[in-house]
Protein backbone atom coordinates (compact mmCIF):
# COMPACT_ATOMS: atom_id res chain seq x y z
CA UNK A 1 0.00 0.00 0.00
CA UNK A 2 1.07 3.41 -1.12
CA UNK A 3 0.51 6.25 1.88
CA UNK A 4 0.61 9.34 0.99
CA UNK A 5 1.69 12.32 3.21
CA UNK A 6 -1.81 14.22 3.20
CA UNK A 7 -2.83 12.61 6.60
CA UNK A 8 -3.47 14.87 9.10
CA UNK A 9 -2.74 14.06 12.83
CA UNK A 10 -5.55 12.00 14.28
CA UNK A 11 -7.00 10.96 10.50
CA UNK A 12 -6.14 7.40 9.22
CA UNK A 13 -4.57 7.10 6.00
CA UNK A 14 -6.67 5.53 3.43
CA UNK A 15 -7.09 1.81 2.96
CA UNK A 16 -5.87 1.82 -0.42
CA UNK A 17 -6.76 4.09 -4.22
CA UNK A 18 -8.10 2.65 -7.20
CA UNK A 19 -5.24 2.05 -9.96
CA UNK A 20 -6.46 1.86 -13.28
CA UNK A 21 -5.68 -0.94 -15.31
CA UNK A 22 -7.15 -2.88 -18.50
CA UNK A 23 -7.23 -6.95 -16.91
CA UNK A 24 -8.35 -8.28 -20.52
CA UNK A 25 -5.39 -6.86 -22.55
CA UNK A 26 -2.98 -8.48 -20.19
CA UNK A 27 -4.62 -11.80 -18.93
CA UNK A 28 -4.18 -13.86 -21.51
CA UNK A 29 -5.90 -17.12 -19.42
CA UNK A 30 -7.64 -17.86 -16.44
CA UNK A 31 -6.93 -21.62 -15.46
CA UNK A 32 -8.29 -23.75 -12.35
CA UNK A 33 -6.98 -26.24 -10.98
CA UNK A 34 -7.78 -29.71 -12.20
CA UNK A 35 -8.42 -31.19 -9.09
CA UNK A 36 -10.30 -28.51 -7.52
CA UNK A 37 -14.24 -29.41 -7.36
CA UNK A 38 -16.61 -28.29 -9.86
CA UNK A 39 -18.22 -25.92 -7.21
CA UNK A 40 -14.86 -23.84 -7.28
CA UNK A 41 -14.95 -23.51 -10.80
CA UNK A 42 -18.29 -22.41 -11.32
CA UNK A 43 -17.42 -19.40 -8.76
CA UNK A 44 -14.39 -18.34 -10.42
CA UNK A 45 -16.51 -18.13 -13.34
CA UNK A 46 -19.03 -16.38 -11.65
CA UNK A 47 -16.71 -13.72 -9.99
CA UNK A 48 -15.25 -13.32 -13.42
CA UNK A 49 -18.03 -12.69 -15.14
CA UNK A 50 -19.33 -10.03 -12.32
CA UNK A 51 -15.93 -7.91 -12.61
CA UNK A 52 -14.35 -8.65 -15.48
CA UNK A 53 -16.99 -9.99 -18.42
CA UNK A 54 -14.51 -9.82 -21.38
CA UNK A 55 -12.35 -12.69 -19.52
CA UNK A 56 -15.10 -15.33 -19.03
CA UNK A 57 -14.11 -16.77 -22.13
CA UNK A 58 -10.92 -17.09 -21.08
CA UNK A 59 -11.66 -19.18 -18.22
CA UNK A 60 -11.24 -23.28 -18.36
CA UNK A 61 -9.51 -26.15 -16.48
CA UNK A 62 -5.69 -26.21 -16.25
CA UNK A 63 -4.51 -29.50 -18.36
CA UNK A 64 -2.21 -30.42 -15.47
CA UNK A 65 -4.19 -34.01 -15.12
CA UNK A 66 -3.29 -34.68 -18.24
CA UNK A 67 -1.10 -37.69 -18.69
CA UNK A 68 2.88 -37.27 -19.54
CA UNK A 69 3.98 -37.73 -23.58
CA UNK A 70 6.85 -40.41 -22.70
């Protein structure tokens, strides 16, 4: 966190500021964990889709469980 020296004696400093930045021109995916229960995914998708729309698409299961080429 960032504090800035506008505080008065006696005030708190602010929790925080709002940073703008673009999250679908840098996240390129969104991956869960494949052994994470369905339940979880569904709310990452949810959460996604209430703050950051554009990136639902980007959303899917990680293809970590996915057998080794030997």
């Amino acid at each position: 966190m960032i504090l800035l020296n506008t505080v008065q004696r006696g005030e708190y400093p602010p929790d925080g500021f709002i940073v703008g930045w673009n999250a679908s021109k840098y996240i390129e995916n969104i991956y869960v964990n494949p052994y994470a229960p369905k339940w979880y995914y569904q709310v990452v998708l949810k959460i996604i889709k209430a703050f950051a729309p554009a990136l639902d698409s980007r959303v899917s299961w990680s293809s970590e469980k996915i057998e080794p080429v030997y």
